[in-house]
C-alpha atoms as a PDB file:
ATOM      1  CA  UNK A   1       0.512  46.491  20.519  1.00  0.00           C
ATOM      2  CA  UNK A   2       0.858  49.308  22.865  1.00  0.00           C
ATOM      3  CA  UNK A   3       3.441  48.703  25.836  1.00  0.00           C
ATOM      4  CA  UNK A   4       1.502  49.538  29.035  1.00  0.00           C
ATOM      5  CA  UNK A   5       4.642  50.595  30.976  1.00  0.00           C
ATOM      6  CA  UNK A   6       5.216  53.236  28.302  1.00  0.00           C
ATOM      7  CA  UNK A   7       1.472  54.541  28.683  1.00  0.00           C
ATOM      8  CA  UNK A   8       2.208  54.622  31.657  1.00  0.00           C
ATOM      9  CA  UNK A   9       5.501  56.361  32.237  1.00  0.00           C
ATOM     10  CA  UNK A  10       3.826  58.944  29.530  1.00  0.00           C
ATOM     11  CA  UNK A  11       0.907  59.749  31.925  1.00  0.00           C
ATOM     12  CA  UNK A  12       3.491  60.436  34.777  1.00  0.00           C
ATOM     13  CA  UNK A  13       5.177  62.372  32.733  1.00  0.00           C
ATOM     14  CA  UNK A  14       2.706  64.774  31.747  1.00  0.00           C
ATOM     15  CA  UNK A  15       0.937  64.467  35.569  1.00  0.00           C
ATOM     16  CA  UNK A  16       4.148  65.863  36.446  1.00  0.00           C
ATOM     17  CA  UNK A  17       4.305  68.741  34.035  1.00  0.00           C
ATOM     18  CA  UNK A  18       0.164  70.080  35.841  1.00  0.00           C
ATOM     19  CA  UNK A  19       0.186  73.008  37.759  1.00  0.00           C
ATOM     20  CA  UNK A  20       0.122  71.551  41.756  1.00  0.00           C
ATOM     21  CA  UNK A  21      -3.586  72.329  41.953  1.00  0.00           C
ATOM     22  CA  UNK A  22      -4.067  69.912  39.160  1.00  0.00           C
ATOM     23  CA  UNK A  23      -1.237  67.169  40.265  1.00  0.00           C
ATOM     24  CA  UNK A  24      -3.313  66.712  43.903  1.00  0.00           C
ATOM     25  CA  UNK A  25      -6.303  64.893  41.380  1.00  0.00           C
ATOM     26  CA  UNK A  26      -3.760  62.185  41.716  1.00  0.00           C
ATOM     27  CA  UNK A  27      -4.760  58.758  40.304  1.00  0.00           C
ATOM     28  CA  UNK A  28      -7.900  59.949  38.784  1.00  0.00           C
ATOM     29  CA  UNK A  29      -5.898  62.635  36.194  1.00  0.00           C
ATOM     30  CA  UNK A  30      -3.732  59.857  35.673  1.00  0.00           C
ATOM     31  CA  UNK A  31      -5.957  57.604  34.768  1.00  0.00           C
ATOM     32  CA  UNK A  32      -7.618  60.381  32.830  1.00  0.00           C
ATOM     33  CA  UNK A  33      -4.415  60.971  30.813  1.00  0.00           C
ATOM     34  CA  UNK A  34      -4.070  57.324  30.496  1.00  0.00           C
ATOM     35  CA  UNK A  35      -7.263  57.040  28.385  1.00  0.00           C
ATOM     36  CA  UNK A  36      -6.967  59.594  26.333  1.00  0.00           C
ATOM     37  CA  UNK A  37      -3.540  58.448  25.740  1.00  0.00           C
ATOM     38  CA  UNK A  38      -5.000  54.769  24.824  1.00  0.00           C
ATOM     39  CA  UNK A  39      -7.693  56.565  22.781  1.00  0.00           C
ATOM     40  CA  UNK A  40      -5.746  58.901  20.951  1.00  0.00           C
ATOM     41  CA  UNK A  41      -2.524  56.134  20.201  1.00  0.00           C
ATOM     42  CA  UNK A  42      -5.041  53.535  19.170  1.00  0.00           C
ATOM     43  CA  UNK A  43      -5.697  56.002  16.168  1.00  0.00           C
ATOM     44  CA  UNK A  44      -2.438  55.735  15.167  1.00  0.00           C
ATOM     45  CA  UNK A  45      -1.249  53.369  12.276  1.00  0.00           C
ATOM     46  CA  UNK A  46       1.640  51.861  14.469  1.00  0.00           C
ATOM     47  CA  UNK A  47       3.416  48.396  14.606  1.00  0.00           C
ATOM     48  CA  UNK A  48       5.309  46.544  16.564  1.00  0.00           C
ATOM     49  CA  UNK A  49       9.433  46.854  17.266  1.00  0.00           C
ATOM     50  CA  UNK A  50       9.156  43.178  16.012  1.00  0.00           C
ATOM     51  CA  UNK A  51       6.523  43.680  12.747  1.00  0.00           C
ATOM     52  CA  UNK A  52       8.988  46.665  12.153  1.00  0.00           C
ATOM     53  CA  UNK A  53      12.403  44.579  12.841  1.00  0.00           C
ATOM     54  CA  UNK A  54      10.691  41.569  10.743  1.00  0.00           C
ATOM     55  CA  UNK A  55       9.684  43.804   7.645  1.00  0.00           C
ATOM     56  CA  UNK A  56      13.298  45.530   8.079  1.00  0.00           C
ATOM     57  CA  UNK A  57      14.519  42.284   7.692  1.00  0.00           C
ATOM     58  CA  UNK A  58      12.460  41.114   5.003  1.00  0.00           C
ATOM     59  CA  UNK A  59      13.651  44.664   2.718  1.00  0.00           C
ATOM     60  CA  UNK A  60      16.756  44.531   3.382  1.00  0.00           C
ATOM     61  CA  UNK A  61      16.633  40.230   2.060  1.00  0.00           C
ATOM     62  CA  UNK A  62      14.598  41.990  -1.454  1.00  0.00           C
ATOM     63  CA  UNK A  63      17.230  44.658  -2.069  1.00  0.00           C
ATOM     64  CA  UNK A  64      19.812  41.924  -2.035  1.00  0.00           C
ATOM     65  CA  UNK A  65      17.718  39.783  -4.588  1.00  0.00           C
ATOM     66  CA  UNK A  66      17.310  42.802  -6.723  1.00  0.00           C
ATOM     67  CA  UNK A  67      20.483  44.092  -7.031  1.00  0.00           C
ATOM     68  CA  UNK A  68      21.498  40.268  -7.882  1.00  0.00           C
ATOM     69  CA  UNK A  69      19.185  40.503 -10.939  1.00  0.00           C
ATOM     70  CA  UNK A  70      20.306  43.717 -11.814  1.00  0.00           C
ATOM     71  CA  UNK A  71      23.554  42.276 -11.928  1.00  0.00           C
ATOM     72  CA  UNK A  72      22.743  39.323 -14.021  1.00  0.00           C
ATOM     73  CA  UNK A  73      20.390  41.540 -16.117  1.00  0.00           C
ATOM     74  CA  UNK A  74      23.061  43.783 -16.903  1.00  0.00           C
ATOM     75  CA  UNK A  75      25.821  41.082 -17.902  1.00  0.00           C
ATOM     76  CA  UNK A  76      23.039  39.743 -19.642  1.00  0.00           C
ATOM     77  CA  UNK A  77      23.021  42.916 -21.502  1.00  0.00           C
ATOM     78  CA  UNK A  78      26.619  42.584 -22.182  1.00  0.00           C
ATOM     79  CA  UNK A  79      26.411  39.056 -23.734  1.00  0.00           C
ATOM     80  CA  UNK A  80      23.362  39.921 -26.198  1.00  0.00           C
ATOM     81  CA  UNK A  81      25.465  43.396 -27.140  1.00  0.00           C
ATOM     82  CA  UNK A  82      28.545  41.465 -27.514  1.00  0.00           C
ATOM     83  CA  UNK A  83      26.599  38.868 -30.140  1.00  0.00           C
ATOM     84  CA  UNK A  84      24.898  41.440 -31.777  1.00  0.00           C
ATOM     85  CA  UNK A  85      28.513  42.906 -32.547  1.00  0.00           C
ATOM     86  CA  UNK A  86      29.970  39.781 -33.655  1.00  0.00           C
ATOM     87  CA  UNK A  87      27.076  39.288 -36.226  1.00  0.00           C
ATOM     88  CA  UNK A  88      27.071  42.667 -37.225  1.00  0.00           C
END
């Protein structure tokens, strides 16, 4: 789910942003960071790009279907209003 290269650019990232004394852990505070980063993201109620472009998808296919029978309900509407009047 998570993109390793992106955990990992994020653990640079914020390796490069410690104080020098800290930077010179080297691998092990990246590593460090790492985890916690895996830990902490793992908590997270994320999906995909493609279980988010899918479901995009998927809304954007119901809106169209509903604003079809909106459209049909409404000259529906029309009809039964226009009967009504002729009777009445």
């Amino acid at each position: 789910m998570l993109d390793p290269k992106k955990l990992e650019d994020i653990a640079k990232q914020i390796q490069n942003s410690l104080p020098s004394g800290i930077k010179n852990m080297g691998e092990e505070a990246e590593k460090r960071i790492r985890t916690v980063l895996q830990a902490q993201l793992g908590k997270l109620d994320m999906v995909t790009r493609e279980e988010f472009d899918v479901q995009t998808k998927v809304l954007l296919r119901t809106r169209e279907k509903l604003n079809d029978m909106e459209a049909k309900l409404a000259l529906l509407e029309r009809k039964l209003t226009d009967v009504q009047d002729e009777q009445g």
